[in-house]
PDB file of N, CA and C in Angstrom:
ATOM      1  N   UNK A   1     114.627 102.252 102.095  1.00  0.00           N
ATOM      2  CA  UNK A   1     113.599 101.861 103.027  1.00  0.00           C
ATOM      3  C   UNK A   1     112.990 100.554 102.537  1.00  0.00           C
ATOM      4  N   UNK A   2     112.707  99.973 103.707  1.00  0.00           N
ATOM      5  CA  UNK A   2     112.302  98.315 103.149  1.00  0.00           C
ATOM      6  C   UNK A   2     110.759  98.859 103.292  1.00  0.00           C
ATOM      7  N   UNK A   3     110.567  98.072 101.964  1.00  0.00           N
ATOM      8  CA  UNK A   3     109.310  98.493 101.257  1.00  0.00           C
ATOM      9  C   UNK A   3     108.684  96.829 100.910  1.00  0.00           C
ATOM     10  N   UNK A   4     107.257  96.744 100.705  1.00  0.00           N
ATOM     11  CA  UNK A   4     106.412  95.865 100.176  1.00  0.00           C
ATOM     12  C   UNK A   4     104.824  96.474  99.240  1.00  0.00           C
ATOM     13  N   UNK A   5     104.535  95.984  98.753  1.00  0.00           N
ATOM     14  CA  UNK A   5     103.136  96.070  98.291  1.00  0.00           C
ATOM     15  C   UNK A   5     101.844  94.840  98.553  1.00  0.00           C
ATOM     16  N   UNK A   6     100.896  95.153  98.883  1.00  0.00           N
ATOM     17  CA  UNK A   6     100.055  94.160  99.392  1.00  0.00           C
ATOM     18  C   UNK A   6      98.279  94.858  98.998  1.00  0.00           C
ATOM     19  N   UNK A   7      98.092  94.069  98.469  1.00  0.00           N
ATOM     20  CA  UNK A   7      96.471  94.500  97.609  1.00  0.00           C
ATOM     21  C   UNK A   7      96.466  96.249  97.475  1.00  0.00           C
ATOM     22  N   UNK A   8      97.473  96.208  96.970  1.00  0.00           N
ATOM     23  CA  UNK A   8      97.612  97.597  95.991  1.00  0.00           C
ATOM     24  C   UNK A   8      98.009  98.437  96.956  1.00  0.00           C
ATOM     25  N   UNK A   9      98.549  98.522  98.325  1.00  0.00           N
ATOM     26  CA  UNK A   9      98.619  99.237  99.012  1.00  0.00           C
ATOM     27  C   UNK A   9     100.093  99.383  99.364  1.00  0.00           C
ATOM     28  N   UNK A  10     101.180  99.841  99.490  1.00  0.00           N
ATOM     29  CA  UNK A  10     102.333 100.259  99.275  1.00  0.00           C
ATOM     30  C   UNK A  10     102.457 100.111 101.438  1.00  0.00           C
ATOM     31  N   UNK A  11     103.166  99.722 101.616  1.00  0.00           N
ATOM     32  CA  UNK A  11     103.830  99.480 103.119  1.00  0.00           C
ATOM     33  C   UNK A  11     105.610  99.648 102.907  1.00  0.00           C
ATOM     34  N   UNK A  12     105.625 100.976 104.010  1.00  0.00           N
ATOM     35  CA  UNK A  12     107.240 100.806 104.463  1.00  0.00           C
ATOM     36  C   UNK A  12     107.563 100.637 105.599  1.00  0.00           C
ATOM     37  N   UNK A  13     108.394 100.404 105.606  1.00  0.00           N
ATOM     38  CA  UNK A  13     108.707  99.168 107.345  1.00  0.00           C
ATOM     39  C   UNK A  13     108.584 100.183 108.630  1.00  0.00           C
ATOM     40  N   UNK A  14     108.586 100.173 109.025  1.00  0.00           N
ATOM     41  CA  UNK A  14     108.507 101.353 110.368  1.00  0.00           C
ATOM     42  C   UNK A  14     109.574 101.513 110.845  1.00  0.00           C
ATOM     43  N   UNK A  15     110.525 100.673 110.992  1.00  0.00           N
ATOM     44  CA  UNK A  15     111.905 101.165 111.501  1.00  0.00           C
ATOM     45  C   UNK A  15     112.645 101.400 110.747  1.00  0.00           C
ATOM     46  N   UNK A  16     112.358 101.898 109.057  1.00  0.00           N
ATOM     47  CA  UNK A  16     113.181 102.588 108.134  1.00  0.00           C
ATOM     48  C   UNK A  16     112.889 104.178 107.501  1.00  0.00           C
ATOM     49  N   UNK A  17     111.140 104.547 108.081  1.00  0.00           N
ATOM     50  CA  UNK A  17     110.838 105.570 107.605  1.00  0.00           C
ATOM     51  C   UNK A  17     111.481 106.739 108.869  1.00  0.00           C
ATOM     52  N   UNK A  18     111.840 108.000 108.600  1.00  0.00           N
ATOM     53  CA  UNK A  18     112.436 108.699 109.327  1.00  0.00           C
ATOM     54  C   UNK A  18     111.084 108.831 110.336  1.00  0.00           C
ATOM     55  N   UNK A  19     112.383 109.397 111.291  1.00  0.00           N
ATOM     56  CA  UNK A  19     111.718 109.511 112.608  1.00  0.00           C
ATOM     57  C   UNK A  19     111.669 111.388 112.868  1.00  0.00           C
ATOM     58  N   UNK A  20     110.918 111.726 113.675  1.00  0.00           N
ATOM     59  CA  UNK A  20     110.832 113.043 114.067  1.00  0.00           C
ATOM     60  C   UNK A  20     110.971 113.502 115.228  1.00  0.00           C
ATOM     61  N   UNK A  21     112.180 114.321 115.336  1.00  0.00           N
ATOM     62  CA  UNK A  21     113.102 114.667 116.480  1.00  0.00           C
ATOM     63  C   UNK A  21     113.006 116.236 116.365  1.00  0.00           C
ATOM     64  N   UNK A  22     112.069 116.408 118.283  1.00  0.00           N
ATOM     65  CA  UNK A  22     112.063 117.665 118.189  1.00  0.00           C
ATOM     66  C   UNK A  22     113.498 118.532 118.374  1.00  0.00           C
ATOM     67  N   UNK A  23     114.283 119.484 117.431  1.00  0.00           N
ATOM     68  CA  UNK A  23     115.107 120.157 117.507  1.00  0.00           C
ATOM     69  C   UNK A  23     116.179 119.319 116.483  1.00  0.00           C
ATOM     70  N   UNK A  24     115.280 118.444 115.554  1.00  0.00           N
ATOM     71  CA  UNK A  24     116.601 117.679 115.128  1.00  0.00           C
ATOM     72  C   UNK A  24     116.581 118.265 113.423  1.00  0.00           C
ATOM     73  N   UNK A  25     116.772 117.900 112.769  1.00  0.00           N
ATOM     74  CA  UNK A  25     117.597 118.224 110.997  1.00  0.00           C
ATOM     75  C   UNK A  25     116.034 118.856 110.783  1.00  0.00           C
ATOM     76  N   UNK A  26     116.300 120.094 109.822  1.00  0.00           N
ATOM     77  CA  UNK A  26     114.919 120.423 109.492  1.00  0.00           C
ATOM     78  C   UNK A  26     114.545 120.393 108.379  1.00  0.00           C
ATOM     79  N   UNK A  27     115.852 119.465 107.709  1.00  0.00           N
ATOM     80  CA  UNK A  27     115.645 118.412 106.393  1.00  0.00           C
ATOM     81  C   UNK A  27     114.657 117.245 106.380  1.00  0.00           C
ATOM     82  N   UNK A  28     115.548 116.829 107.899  1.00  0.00           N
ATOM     83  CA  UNK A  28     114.581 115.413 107.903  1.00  0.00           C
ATOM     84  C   UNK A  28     113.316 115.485 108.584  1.00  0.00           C
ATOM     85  N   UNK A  29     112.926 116.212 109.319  1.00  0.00           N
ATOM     86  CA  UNK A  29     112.051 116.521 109.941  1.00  0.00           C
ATOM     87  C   UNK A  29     110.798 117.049 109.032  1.00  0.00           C
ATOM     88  N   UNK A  30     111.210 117.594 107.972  1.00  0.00           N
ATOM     89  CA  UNK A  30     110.875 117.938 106.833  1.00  0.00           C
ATOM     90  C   UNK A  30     110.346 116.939 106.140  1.00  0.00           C
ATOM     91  N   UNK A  31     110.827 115.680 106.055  1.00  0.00           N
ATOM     92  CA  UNK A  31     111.169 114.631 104.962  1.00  0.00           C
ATOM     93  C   UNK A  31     109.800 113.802 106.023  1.00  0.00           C
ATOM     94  N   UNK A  32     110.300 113.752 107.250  1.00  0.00           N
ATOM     95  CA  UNK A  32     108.862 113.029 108.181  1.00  0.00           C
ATOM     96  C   UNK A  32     107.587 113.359 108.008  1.00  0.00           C
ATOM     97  N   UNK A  33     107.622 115.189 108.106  1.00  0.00           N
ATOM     98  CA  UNK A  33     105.814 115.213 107.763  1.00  0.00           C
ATOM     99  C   UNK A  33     105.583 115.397 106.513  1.00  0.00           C
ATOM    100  N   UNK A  34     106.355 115.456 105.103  1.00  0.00           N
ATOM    101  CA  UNK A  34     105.701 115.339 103.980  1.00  0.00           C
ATOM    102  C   UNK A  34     105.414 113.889 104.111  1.00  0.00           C
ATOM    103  N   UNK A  35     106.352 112.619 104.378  1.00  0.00           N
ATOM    104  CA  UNK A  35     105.468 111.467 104.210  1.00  0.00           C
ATOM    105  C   UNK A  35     104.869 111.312 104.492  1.00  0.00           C
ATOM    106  N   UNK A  36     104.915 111.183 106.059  1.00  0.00           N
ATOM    107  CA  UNK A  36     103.277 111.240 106.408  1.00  0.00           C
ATOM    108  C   UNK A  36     102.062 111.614 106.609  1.00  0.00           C
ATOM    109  N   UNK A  37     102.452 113.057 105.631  1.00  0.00           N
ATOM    110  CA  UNK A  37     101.168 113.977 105.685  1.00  0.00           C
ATOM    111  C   UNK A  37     100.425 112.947 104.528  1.00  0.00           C
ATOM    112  N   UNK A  38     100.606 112.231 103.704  1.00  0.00           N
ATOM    113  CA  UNK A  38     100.615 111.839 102.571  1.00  0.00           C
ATOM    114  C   UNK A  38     100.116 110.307 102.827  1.00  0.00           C
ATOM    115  N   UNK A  39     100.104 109.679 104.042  1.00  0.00           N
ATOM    116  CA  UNK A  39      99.863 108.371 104.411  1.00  0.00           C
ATOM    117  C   UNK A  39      98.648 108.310 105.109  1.00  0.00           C
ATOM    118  N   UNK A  40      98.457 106.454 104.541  1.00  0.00           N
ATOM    119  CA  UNK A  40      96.688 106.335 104.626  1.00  0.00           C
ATOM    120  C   UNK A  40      96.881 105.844 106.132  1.00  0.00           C
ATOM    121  N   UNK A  41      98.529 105.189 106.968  1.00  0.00           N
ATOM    122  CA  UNK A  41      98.095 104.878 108.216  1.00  0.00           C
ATOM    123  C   UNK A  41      99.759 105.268 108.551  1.00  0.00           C
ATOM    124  N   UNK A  42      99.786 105.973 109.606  1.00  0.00           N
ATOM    125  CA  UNK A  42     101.699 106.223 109.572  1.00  0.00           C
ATOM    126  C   UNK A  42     101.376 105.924 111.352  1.00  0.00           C
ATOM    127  N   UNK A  43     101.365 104.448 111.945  1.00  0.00           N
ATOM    128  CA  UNK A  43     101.421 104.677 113.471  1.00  0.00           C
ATOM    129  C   UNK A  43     102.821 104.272 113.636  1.00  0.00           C
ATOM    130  N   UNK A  44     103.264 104.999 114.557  1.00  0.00           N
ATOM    131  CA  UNK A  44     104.668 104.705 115.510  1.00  0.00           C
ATOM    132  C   UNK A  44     104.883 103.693 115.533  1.00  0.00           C
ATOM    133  N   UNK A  45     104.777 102.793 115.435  1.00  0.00           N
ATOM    134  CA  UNK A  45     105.076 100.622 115.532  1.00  0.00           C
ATOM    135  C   UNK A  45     104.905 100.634 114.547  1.00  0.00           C
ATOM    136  N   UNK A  46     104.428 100.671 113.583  1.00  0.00           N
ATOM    137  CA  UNK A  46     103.315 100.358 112.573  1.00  0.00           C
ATOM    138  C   UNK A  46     103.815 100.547 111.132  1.00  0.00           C
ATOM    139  N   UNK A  47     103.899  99.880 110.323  1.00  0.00           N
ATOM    140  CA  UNK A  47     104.231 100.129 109.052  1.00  0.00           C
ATOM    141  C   UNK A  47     103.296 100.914 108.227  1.00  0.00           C
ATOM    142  N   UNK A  48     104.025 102.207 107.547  1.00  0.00           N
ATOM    143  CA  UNK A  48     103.759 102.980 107.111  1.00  0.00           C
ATOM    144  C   UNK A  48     102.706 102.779 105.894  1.00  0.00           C
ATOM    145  N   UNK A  49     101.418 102.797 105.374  1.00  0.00           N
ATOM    146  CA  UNK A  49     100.809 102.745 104.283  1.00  0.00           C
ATOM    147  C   UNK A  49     100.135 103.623 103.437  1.00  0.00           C
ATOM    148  N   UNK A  50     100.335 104.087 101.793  1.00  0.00           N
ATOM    149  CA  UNK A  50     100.170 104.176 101.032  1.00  0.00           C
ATOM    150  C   UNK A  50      99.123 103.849 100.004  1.00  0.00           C
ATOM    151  N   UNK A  51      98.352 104.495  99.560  1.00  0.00           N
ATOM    152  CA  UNK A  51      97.425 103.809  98.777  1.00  0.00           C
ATOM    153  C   UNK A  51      97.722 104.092  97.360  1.00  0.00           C
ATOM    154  N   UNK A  52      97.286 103.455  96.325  1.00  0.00           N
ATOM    155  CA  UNK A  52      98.033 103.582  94.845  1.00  0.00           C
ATOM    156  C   UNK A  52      97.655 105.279  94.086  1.00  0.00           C
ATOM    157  N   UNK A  53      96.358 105.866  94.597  1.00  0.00           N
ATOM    158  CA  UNK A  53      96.282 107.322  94.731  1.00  0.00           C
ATOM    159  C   UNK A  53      97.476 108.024  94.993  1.00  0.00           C
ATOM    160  N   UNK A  54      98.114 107.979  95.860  1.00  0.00           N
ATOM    161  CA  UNK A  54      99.249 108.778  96.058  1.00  0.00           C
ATOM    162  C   UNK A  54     100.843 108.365  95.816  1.00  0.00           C
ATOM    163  N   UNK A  55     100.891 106.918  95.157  1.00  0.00           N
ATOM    164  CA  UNK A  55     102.712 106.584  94.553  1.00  0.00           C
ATOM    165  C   UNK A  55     103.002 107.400  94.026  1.00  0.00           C
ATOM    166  N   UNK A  56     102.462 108.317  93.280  1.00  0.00           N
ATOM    167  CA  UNK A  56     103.210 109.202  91.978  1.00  0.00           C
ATOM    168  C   UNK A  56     103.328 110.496  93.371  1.00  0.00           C
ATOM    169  N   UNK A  57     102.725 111.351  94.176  1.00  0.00           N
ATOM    170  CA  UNK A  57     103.081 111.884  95.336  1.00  0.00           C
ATOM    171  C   UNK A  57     104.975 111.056  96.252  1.00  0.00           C
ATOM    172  N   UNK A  58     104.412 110.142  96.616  1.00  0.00           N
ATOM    173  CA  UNK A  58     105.489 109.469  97.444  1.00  0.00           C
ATOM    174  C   UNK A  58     106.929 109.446  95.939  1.00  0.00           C
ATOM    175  N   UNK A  59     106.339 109.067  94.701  1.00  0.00           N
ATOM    176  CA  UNK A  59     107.900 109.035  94.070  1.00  0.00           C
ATOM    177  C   UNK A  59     108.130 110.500  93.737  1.00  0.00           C
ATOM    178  N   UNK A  60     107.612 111.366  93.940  1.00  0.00           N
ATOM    179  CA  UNK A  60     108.512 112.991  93.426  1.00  0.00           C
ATOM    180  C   UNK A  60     108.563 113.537  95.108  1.00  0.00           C
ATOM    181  N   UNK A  61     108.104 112.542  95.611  1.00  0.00           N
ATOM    182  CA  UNK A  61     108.671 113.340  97.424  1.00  0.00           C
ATOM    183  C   UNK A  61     110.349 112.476  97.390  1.00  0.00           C
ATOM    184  N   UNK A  62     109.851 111.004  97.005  1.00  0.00           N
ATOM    185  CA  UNK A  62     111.351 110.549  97.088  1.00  0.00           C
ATOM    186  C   UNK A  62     112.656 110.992  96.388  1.00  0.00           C
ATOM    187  N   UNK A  63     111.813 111.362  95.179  1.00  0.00           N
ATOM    188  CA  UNK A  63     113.640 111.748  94.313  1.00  0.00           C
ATOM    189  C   UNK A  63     113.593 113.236  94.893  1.00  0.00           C
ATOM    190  N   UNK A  64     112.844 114.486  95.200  1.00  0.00           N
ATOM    191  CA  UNK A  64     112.954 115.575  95.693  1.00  0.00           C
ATOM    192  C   UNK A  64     114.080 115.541  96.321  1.00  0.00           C
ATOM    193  N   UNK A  65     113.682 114.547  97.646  1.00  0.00           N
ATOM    194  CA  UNK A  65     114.810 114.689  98.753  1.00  0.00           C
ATOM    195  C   UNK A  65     115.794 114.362  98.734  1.00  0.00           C
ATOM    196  N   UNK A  66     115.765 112.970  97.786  1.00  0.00           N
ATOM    197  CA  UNK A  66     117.536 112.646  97.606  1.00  0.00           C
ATOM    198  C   UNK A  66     118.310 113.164  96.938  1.00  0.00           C
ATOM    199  N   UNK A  67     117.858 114.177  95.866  1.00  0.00           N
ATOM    200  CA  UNK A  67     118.733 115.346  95.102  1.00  0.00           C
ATOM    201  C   UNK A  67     118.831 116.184  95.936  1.00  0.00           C
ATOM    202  N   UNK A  68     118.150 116.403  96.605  1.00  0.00           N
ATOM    203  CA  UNK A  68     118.516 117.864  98.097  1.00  0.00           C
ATOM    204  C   UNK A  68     119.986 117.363  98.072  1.00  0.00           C
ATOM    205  N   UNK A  69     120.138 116.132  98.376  1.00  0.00           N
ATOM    206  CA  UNK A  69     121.930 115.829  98.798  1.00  0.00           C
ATOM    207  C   UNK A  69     121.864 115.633 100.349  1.00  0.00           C
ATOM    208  N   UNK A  70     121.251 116.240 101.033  1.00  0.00           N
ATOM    209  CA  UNK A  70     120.779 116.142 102.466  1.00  0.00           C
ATOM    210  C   UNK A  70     120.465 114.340 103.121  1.00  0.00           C
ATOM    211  N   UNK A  71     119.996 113.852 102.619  1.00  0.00           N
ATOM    212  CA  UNK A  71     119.397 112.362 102.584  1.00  0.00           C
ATOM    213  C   UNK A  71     120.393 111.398 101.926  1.00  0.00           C
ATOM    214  N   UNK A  72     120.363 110.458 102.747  1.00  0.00           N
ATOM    215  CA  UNK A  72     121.044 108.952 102.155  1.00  0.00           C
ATOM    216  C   UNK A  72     120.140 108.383 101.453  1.00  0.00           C
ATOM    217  N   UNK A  73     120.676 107.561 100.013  1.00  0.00           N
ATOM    218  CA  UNK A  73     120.030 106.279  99.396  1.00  0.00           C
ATOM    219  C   UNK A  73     119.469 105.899 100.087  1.00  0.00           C
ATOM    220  N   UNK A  74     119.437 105.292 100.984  1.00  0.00           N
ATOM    221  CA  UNK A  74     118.984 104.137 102.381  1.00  0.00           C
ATOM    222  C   UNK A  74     117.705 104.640 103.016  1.00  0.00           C
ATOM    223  N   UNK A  75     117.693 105.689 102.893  1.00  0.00           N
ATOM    224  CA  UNK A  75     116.421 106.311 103.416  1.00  0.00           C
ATOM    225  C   UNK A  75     115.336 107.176 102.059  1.00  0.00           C
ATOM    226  N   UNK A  76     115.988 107.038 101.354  1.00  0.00           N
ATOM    227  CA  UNK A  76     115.170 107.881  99.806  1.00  0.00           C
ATOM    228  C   UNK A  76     114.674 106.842  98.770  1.00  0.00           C
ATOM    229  N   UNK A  77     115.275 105.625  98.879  1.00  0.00           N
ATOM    230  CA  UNK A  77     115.272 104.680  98.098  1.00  0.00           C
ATOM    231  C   UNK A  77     114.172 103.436  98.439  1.00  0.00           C
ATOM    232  N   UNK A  78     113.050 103.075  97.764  1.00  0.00           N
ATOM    233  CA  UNK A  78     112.322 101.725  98.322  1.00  0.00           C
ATOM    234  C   UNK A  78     113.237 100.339  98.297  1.00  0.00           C
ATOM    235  N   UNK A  79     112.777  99.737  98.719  1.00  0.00           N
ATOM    236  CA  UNK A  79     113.566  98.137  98.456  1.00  0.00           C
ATOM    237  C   UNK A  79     112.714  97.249  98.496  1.00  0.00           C
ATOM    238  N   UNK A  80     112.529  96.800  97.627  1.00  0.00           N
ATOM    239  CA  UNK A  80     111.389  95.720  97.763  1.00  0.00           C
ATOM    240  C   UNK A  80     112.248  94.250  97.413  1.00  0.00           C
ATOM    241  N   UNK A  81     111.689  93.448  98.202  1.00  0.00           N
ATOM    242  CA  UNK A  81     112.224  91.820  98.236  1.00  0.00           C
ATOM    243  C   UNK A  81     111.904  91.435  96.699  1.00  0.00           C
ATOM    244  N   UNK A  82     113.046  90.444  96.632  1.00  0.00           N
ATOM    245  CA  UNK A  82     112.573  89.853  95.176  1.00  0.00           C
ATOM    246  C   UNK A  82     111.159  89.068  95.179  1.00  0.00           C
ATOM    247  N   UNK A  83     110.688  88.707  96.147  1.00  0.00           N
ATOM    248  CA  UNK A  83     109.489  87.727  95.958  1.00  0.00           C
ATOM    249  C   UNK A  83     108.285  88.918  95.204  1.00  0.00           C
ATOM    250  N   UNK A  84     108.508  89.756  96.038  1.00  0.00           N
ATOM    251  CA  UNK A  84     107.939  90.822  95.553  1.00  0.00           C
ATOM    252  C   UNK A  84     107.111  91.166  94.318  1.00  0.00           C
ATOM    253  N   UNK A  85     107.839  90.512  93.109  1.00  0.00           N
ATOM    254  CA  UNK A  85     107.511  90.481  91.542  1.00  0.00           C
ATOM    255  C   UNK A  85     107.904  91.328  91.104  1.00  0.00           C
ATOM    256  N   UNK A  86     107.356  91.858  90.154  1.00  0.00           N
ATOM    257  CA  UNK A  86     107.879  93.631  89.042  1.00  0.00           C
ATOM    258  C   UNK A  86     107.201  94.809  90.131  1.00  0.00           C
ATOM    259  N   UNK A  87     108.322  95.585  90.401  1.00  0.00           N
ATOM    260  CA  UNK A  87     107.556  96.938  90.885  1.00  0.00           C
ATOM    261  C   UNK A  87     106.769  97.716  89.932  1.00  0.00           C
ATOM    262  N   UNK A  88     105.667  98.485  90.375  1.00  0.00           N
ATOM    263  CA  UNK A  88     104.984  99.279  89.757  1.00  0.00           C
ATOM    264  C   UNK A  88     105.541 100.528  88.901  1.00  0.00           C
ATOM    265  N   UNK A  89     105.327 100.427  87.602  1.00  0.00           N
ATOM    266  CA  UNK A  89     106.171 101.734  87.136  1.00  0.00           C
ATOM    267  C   UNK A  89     106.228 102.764  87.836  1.00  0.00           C
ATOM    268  N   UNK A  90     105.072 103.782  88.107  1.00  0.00           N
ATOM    269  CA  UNK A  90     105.173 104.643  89.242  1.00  0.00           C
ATOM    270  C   UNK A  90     106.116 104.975  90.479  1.00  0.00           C
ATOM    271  N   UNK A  91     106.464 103.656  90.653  1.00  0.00           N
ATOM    272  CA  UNK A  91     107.688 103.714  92.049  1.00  0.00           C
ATOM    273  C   UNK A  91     109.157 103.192  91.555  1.00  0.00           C
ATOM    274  N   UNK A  92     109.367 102.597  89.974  1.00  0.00           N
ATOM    275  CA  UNK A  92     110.331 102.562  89.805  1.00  0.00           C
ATOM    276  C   UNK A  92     111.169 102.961  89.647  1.00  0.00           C
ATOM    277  N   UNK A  93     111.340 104.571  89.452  1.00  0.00           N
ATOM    278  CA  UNK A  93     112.545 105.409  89.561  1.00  0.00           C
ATOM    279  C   UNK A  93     113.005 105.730  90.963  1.00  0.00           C
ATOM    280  N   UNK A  94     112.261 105.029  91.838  1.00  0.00           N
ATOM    281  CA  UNK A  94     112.963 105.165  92.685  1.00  0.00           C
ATOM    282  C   UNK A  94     112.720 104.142  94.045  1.00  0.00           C
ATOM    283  N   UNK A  95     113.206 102.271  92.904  1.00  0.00           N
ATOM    284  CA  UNK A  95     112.937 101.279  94.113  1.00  0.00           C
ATOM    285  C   UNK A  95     113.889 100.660  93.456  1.00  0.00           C
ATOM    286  N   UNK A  96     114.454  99.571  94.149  1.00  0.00           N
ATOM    287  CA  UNK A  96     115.403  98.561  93.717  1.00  0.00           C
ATOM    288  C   UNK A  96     115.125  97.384  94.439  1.00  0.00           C
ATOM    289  N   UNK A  97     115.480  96.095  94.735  1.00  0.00           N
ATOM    290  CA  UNK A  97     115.347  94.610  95.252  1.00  0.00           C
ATOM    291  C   UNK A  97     116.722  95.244  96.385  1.00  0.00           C
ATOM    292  N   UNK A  98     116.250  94.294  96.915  1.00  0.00           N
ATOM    293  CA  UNK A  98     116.660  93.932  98.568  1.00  0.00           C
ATOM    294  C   UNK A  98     117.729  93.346  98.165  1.00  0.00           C
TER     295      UNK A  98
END
């Protein structure tokens, strides 16, 4: 998931965080409302945000799901742009550069 950080506040892109489909995977559907039970703004257009209170939440929701085996890299994984700088330890087990 394309990911950024911006005055300490963690943003994932909106058209990479899963979507929630009534009758659809009850993995992923699963995977939708733990994130965003967990988010300081999750609107439908809107890039998903995070406050530094809850990274250590968002990184044991992320590796949870991608050891399920259920979930792709692509969707379990942050990506942050190189401009980006050093990711935060907290999210580094589970972010890489774009």
């Amino acid at each position: 998931m394309r990911a950024r950080i911006e005055n300490s506040v963690l943003f994932l892109h909106h058209e990479d965080v899963p979507e929630f489909k009534k009758g659809g995977s009850v993995v992923r559907n699963s995977y939708f409302w733990a994130l965003r039970s967990i988010a300081g703004q999750a609107g439908r257009y809107r890039d998903w945000e995070y406050e530094t209170e809850v990274w250590l939440a968002v990184a044991r929701m992320l590796l949870s799901f991608s050891e399920s085996g259920y979930l792709g890299l692509r969707e379990t994984v942050l990506e942050f742009p190189l401009s980006q700088g050093e990711i935060p330890d907290l999210l580094r087990p589970v972010s890489t550069w774009e």
